[in-house]
N, C-alpha and C. Protein backbone atom coordinates (compact mmCIF):
# COMPACT_ATOMS: atom_id res chain seq x y z
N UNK A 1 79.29 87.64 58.73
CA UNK A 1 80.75 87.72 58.80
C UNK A 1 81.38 86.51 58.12
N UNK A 2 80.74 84.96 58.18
CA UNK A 2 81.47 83.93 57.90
C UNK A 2 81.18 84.20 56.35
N UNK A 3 80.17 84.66 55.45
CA UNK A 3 80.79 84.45 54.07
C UNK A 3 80.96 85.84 53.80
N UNK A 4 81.93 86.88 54.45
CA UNK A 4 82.66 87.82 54.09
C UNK A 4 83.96 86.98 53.73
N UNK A 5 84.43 86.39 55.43
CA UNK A 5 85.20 85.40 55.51
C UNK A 5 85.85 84.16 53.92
N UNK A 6 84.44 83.94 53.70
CA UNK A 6 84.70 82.89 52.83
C UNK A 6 85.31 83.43 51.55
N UNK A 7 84.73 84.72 51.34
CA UNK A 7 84.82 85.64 49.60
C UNK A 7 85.73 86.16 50.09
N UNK A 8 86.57 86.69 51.64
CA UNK A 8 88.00 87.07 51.41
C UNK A 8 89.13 86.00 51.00
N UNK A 9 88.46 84.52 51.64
CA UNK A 9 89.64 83.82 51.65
C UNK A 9 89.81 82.70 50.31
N UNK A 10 88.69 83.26 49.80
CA UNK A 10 88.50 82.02 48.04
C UNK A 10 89.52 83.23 47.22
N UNK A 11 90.37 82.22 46.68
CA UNK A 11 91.30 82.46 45.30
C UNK A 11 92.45 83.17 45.75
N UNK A 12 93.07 82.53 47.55
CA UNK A 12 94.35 83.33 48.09
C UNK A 12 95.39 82.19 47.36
N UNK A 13 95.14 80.81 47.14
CA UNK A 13 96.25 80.14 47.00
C UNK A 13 96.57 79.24 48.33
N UNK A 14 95.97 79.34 49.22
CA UNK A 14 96.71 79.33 50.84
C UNK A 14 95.99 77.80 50.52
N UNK A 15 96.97 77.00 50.98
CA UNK A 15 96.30 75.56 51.48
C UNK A 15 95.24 75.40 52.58
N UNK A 16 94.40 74.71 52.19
CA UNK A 16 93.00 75.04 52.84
C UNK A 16 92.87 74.97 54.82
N UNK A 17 94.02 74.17 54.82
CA UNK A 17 94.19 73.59 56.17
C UNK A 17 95.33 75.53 56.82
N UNK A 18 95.68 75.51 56.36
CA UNK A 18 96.16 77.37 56.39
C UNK A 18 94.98 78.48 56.53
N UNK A 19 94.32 78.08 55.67
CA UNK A 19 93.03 79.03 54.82
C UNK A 19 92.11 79.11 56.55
N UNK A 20 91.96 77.61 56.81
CA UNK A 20 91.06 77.49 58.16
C UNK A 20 91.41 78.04 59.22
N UNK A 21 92.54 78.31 59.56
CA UNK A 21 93.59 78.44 60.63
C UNK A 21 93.06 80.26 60.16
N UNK A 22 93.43 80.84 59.08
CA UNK A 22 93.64 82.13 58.98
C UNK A 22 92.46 83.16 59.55
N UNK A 23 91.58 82.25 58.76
CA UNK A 23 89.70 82.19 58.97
C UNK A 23 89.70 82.49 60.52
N UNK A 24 90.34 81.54 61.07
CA UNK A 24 89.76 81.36 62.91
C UNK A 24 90.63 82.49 63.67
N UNK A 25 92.03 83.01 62.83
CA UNK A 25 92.39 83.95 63.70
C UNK A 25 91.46 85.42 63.11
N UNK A 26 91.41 85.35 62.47
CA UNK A 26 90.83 87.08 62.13
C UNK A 26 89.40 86.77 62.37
N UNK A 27 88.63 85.65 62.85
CA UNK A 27 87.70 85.22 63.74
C UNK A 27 87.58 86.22 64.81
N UNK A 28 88.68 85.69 65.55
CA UNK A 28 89.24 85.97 67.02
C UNK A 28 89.17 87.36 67.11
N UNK A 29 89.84 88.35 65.98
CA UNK A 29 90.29 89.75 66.15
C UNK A 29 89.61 90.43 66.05
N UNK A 30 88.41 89.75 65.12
CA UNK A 30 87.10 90.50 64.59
C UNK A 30 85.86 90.35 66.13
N UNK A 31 85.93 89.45 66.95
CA UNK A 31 85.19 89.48 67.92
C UNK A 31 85.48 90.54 69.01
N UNK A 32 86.74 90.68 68.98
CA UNK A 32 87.21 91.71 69.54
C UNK A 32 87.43 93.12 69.41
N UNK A 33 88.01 93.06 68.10
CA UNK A 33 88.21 94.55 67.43
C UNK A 33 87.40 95.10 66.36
N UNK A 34 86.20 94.37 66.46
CA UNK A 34 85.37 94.49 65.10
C UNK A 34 86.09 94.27 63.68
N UNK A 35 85.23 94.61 62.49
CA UNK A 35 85.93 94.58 61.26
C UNK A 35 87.23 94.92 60.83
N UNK A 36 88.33 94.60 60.69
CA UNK A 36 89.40 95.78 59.91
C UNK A 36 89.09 96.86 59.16
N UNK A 37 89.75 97.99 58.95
CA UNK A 37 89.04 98.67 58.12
C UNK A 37 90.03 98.88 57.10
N UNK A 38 91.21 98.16 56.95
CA UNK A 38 92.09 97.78 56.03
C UNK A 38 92.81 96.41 56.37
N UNK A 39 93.13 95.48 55.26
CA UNK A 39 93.74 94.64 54.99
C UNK A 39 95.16 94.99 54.12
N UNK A 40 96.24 94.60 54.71
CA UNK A 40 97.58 95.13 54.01
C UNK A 40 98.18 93.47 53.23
N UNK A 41 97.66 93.09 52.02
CA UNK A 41 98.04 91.14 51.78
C UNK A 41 99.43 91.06 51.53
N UNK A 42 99.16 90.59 51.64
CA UNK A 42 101.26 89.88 51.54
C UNK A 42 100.95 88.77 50.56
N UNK A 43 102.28 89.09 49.74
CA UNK A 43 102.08 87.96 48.60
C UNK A 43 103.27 87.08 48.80
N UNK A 44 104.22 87.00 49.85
CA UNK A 44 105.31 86.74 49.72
C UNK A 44 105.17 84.88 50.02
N UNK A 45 105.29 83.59 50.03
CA UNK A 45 105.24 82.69 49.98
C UNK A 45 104.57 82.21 51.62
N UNK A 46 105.91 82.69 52.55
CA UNK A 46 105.38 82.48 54.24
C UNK A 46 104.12 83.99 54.28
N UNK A 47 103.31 83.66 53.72
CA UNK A 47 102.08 84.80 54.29
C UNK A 47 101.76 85.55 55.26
N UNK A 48 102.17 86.63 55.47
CA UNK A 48 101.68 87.31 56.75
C UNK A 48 100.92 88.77 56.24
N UNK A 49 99.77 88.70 56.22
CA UNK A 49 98.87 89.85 55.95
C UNK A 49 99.10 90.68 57.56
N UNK A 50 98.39 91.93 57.41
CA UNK A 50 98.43 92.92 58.24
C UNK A 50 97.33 93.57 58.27
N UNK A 51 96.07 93.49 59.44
CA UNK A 51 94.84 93.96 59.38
C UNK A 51 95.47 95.12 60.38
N UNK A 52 94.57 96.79 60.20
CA UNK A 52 94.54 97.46 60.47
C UNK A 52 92.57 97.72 61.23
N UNK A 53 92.73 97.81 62.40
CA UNK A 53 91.82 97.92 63.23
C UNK A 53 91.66 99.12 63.79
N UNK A 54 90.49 100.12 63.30
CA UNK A 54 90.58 101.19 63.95
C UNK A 54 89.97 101.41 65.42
N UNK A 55 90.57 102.17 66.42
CA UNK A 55 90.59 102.17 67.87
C UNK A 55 90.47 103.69 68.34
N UNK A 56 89.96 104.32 69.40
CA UNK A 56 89.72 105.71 70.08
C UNK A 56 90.54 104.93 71.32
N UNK A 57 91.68 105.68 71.16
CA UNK A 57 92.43 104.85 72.75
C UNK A 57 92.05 105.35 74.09
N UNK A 58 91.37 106.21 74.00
CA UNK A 58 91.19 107.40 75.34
C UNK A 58 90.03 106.56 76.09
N UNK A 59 90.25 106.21 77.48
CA UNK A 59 89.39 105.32 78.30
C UNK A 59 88.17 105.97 78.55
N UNK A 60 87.18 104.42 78.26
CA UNK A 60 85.23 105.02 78.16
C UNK A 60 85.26 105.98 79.07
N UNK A 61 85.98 106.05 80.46
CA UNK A 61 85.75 106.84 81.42
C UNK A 61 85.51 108.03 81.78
N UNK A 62 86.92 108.58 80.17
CA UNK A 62 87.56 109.87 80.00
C UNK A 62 86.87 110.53 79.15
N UNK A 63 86.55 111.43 78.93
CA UNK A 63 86.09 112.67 77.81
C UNK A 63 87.39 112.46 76.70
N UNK A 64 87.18 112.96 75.44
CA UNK A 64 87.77 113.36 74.34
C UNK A 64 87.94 111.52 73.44
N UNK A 65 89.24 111.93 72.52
CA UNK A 65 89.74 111.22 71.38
C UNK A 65 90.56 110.91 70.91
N UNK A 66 91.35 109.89 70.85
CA UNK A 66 92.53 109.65 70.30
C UNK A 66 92.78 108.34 69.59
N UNK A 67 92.50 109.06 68.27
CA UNK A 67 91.99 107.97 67.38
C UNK A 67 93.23 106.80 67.01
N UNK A 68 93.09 106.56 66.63
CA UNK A 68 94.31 105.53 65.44
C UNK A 68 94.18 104.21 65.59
N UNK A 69 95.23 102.95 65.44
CA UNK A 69 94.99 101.90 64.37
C UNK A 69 95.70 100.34 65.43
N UNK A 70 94.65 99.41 65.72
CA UNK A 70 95.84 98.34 66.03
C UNK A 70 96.09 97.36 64.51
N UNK A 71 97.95 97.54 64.51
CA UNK A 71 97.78 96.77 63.91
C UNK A 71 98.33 94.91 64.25
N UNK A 72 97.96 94.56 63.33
CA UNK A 72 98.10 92.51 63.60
C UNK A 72 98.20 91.88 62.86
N UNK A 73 99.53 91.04 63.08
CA UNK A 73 99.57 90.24 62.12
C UNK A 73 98.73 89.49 61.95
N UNK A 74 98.77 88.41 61.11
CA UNK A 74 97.81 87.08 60.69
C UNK A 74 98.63 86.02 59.72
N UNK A 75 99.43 85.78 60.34
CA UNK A 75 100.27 84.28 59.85
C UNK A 75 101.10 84.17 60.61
N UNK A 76 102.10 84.91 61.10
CA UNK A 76 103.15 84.63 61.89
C UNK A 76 103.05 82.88 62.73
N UNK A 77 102.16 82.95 63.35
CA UNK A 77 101.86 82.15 63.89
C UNK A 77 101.72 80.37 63.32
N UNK A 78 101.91 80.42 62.27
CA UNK A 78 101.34 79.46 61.86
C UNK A 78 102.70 78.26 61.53
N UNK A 79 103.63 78.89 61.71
CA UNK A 79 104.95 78.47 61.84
C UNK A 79 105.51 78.18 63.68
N UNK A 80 106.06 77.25 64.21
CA UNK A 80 106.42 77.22 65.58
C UNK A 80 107.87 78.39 65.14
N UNK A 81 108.10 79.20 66.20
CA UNK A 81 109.39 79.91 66.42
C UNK A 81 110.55 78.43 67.19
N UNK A 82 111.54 78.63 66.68
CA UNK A 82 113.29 77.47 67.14
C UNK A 82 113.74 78.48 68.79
N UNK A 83 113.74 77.22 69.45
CA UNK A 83 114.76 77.57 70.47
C UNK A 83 114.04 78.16 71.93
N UNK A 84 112.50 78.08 71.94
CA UNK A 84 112.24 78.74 72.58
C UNK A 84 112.29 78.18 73.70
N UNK A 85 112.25 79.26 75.28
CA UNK A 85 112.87 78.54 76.39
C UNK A 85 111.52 77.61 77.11
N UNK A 86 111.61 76.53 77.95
CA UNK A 86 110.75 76.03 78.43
C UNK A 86 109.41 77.21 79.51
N UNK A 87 108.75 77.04 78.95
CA UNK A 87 107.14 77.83 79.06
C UNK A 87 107.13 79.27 78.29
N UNK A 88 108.16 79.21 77.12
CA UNK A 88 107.70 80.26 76.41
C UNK A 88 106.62 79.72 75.41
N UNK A 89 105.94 80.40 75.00
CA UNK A 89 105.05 80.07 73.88
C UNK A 89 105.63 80.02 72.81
N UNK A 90 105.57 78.93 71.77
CA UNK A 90 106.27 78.61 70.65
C UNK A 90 106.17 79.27 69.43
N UNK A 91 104.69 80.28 69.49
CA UNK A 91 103.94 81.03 68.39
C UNK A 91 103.96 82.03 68.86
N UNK A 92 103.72 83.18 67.33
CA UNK A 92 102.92 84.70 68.01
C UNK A 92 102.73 85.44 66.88
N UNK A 93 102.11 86.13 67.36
CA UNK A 93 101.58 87.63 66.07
C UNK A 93 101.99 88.66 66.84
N UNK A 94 102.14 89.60 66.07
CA UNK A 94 102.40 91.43 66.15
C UNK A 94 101.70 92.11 66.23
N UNK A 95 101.43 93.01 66.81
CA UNK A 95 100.44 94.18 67.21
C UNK A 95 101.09 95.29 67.41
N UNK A 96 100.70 95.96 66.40
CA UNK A 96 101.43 97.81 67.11
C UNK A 96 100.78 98.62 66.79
N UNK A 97 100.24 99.53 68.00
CA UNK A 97 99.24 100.77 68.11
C UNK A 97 100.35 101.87 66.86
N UNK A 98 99.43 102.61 66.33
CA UNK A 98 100.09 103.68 65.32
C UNK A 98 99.00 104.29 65.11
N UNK A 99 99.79 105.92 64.83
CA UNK A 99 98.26 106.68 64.22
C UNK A 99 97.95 106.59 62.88
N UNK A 100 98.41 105.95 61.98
CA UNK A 100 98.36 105.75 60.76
C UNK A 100 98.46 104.28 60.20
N UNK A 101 98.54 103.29 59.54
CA UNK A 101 98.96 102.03 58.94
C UNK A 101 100.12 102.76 58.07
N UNK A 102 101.25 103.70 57.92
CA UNK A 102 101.58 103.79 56.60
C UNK A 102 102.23 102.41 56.23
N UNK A 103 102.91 102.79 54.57
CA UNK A 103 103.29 101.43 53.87
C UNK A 103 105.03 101.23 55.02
N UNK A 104 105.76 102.50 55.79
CA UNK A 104 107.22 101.82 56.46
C UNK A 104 106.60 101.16 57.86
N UNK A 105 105.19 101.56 58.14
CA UNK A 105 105.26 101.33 59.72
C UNK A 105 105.04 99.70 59.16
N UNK A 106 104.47 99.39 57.97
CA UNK A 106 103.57 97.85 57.60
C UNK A 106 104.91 96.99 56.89
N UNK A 107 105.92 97.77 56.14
CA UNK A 107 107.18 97.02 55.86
C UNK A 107 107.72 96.58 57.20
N UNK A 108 107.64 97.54 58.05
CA UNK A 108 109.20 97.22 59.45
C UNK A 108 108.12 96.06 60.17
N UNK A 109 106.35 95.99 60.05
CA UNK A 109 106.00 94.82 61.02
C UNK A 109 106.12 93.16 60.35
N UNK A 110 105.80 93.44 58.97
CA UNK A 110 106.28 92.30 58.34
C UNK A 110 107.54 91.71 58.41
N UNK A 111 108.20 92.89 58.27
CA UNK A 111 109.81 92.41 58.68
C UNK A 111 109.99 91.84 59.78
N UNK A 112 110.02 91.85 60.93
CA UNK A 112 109.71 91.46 62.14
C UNK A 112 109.15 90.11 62.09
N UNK A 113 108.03 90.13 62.21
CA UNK A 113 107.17 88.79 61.76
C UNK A 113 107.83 88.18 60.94
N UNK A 114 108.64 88.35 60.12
CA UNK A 114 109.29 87.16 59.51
C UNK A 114 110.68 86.99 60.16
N UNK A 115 111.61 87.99 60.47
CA UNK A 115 112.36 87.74 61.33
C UNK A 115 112.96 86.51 62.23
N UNK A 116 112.00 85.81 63.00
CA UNK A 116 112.38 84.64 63.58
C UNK A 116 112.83 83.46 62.86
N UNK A 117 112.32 83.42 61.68
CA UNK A 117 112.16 82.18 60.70
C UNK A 117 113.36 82.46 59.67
N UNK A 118 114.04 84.12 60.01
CA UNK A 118 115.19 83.93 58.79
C UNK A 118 116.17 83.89 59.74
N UNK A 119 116.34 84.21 60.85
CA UNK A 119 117.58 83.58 62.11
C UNK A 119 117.12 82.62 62.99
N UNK A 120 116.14 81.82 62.66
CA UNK A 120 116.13 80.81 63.62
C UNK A 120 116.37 81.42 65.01
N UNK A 121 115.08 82.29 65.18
CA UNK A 121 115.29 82.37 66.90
C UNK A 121 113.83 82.37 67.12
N UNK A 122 113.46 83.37 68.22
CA UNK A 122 112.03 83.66 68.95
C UNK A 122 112.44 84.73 69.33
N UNK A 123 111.00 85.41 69.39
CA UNK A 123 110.72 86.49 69.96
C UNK A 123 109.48 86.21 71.29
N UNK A 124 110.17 87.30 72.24
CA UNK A 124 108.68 87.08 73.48
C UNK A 124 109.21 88.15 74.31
N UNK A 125 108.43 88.40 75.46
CA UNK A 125 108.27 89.77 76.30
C UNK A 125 109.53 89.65 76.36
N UNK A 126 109.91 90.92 76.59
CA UNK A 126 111.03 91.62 77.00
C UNK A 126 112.28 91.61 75.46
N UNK A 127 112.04 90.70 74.51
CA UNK A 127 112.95 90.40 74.23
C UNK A 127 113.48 92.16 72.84
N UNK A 128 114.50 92.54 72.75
CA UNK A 128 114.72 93.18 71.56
C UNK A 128 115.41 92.98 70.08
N UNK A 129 115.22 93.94 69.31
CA UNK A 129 115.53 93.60 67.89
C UNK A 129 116.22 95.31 67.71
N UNK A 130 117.90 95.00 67.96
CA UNK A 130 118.12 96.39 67.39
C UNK A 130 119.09 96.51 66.20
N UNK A 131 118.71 97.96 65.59
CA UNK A 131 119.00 97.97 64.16
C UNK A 131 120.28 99.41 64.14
N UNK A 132 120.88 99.32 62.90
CA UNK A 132 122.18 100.00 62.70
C UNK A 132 121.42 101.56 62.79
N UNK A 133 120.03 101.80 62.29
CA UNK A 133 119.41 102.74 62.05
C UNK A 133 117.86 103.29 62.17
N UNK A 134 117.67 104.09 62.60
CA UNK A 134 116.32 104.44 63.05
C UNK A 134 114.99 103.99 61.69
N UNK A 135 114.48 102.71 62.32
CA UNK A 135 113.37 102.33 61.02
C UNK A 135 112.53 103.07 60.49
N UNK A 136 111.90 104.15 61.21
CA UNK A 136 110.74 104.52 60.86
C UNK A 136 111.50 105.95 60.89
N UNK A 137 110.44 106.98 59.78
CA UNK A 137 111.09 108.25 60.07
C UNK A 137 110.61 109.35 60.91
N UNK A 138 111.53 110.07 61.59
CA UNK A 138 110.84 110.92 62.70
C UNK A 138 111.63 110.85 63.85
N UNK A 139 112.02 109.91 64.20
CA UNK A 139 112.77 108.84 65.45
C UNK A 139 114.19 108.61 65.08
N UNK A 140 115.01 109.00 66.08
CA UNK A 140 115.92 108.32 66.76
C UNK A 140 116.55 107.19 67.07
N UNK A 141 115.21 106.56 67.48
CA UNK A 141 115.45 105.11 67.97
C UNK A 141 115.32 104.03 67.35
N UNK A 142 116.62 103.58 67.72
CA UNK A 142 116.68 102.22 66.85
C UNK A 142 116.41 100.60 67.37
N UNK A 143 116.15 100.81 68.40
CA UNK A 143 115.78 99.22 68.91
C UNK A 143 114.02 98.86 69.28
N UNK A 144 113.73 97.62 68.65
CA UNK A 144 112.69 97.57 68.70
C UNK A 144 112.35 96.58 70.05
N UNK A 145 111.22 96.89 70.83
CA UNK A 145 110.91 96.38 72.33
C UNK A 145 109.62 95.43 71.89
N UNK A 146 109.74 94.42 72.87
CA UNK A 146 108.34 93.31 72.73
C UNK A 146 108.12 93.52 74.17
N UNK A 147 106.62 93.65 74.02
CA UNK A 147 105.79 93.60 75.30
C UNK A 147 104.77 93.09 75.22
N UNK A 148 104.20 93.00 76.31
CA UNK A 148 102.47 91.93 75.88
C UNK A 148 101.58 93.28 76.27
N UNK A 149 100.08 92.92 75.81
CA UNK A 149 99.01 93.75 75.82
C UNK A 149 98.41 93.92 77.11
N UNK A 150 98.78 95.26 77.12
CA UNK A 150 97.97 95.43 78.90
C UNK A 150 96.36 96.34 78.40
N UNK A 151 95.44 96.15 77.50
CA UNK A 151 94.73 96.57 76.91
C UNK A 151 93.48 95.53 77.07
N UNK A 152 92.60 95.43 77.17
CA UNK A 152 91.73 94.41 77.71
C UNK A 152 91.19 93.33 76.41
N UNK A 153 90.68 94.02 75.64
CA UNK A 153 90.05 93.23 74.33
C UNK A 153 91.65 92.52 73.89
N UNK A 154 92.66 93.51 73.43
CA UNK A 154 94.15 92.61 72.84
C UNK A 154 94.68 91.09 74.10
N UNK A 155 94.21 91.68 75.36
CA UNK A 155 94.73 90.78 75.88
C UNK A 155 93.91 89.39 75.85
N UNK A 156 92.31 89.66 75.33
CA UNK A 156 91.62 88.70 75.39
C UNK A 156 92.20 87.45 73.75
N UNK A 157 92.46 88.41 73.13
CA UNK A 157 92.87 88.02 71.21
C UNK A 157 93.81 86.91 71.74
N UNK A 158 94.89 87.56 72.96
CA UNK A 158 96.12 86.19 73.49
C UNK A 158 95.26 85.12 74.09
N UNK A 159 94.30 85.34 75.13
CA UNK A 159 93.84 84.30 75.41
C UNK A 159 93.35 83.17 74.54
N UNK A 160 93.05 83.87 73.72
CA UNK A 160 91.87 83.14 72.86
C UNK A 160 92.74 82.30 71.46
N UNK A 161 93.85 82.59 71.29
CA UNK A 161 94.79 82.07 70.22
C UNK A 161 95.09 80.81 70.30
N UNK A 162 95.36 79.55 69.77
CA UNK A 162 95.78 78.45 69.94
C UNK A 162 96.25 77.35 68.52
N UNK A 163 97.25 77.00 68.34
CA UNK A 163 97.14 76.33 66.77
C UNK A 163 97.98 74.88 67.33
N UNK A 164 97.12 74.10 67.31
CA UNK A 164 97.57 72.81 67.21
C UNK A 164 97.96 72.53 68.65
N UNK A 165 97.38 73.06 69.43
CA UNK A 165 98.04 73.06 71.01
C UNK A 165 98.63 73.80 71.61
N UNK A 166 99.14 74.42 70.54
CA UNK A 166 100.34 75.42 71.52
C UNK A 166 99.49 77.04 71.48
N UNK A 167 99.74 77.20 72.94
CA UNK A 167 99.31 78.84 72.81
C UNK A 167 99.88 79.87 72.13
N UNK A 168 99.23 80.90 71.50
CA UNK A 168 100.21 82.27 70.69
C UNK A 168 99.86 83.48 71.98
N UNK A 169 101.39 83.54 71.58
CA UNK A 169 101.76 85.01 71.85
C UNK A 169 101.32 86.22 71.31
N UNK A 170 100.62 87.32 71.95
CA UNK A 170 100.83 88.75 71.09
C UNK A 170 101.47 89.75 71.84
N UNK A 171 102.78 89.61 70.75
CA UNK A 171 103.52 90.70 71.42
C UNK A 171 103.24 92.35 70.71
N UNK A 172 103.33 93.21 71.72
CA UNK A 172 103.40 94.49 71.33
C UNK A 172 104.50 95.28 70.69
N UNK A 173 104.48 95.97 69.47
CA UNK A 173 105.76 96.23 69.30
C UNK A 173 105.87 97.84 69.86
N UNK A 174 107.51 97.86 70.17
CA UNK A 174 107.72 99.43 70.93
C UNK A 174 109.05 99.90 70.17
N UNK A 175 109.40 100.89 70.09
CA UNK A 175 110.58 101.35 69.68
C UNK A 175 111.48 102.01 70.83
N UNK A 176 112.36 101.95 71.34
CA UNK A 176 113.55 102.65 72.70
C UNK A 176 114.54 102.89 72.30
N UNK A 177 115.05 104.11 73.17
CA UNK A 177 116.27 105.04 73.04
C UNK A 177 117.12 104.27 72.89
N UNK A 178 118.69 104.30 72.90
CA UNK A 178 120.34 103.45 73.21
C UNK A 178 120.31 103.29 74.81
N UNK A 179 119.64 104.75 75.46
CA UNK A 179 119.76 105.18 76.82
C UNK A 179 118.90 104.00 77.67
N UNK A 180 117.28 104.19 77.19
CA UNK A 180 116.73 102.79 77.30
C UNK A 180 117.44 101.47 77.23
N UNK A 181 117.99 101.08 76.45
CA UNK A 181 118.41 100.17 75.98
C UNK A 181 119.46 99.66 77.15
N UNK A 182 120.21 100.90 77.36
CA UNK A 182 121.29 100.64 78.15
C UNK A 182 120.54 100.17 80.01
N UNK A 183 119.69 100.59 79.97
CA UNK A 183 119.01 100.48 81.55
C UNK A 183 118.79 99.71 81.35
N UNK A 184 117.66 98.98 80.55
CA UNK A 184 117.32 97.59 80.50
C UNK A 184 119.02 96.40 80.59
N UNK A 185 119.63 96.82 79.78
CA UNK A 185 120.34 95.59 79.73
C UNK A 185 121.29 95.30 81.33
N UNK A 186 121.44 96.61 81.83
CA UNK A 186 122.36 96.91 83.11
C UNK A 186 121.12 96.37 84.22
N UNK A 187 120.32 97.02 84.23
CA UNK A 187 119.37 97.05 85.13
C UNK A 187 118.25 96.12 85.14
N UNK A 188 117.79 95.33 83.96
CA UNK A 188 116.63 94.57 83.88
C UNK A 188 115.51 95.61 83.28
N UNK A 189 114.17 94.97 83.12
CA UNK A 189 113.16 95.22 82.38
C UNK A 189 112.31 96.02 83.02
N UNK A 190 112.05 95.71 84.29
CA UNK A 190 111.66 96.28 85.74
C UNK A 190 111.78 97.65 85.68
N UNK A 191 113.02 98.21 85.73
CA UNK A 191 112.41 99.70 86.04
C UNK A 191 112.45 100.55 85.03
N UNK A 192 112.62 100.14 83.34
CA UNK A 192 112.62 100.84 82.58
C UNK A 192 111.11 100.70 82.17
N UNK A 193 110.07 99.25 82.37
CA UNK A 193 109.01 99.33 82.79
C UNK A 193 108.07 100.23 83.85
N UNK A 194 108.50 100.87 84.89
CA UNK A 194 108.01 101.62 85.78
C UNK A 194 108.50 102.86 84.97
N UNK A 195 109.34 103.06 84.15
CA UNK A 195 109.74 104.65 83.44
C UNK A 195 108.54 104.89 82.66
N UNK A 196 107.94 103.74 82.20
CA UNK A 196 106.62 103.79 81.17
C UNK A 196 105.88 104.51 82.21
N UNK A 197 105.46 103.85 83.47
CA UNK A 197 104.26 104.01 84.07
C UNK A 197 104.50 105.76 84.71
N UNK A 198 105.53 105.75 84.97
CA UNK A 198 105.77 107.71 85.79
C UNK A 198 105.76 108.52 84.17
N UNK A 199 105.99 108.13 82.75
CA UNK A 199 105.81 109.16 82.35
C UNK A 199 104.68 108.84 81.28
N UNK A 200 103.70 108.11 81.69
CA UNK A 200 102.35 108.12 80.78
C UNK A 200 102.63 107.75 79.52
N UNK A 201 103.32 106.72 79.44
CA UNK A 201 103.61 106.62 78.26
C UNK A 201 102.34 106.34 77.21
N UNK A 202 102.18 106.97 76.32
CA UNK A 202 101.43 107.09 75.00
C UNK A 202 101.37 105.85 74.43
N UNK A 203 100.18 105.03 74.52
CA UNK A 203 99.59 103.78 73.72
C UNK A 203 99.96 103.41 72.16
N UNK A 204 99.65 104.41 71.68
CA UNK A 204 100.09 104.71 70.20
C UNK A 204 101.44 105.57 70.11
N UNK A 205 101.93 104.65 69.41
CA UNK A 205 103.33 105.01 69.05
C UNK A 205 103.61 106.59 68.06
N UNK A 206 104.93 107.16 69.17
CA UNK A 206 104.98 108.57 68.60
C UNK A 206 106.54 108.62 68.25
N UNK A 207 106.57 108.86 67.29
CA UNK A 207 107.91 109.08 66.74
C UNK A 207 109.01 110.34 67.55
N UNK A 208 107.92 111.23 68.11
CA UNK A 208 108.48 111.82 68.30
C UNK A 208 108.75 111.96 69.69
N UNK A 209 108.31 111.03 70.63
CA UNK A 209 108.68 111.05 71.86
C UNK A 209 110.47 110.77 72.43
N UNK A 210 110.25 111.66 73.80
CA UNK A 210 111.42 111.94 73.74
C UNK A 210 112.34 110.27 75.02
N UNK A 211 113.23 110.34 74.53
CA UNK A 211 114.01 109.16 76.11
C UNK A 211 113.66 109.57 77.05
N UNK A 212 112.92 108.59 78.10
CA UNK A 212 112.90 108.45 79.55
C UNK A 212 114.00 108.29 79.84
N UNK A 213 115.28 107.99 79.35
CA UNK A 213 116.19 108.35 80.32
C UNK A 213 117.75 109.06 79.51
């Protein structure tokens, strides 16, 4: 794995002290999620590539299949996020279950991931990002939800993250109704969280699911 490692990361440009850092997170993802079975590179200056990890989400327990993709950033992190509140984590990467990598689901996570650094804010649980218009096509919904990984291996990727001291975040990305939107902001996080748990909500993101409320 380390001189796959080495022949992915010779002739990126990335300053080597970057290069090491990048090395140790897709380290991390690869112990966990095995190989990627796509790399999405970003050429844009602040680097954030997008590994696509393929996953059967349906528990060892259960019979059948339900294939598709985590995806994760790999730079986000390498920048501290401004403003964040005392014991938030200052870093983080993106993760979002999908049945596909296409090129809008991999534009709207990059977007995101860079996001903090073009308004000077942070992102962390609970927090949202909503838009004039439904990002992805299929959907309705226009606000995007951060949650953390209740998934065992993703939640280990958070444990295991660290750059320069400070722990990273992996937040999950979700997409929610106006209706959602509106409970959470009236009501808190709490029981639009328990709306997940009474209606099974689907791991991998479906465009076409309908409002819990």
């Amino acid at each position: 794995m380390l001189s796959r490692l080495a022949k992915f990361m010779s002739g990126t440009g990335r300053p080597s002290g970057a290069a090491d850092l990048y090395q140790q997170r897709l380290a991390i993802y690869e112990r966990e999620l095995d190989e990627p079975e796509r790399t999405f590179a970003d050429s844009a200056e602040r680097r954030i590539d997008i590994h696509a990890f393929g996953r059967d989400f349906v528990p060892e327990c259960q019979e059948g299949s339900d294939e598709g993709y985590v995806l994760l950033t790999n730079g986000m992190s390498e920048q501290r996020m401004q403003g964040t509140h005392v014991g938030a984590k200052p870093r983080a990467e993106l993760m979002w279950y999908v049945r596909e990598p296409t090129p809008e689901i991999c534009d709207n996570l990059r977007w995101l991931a860079n996001l903090p650094f073009i308004d000077t804010t942070w992102f962390g649980f609970g927090h949202r990002v909503a838009l004039p218009r439904p990002p992805v096509a299929g959907t309705d919904f226009e606000t995007f939800l951060f949650l953390t990984p209740i998934i065992g291996p993703d939640q280990r990727i958070a444990e295991a993250l660290e750059i320069a001291g400070d722990p990273v975040e992996i937040l999950t990305v979700n997409l929610i109704s106006h209706q959602e939107l509106a409970l959470i902001k009236s009501e808190g996080l709490d029981p639009f969280l328990d709306l997940l748990d009474e209606n099974d909500y689907p791991p991998i993101f479906d465009p076409a699911r309908r409002s819990y409320v």
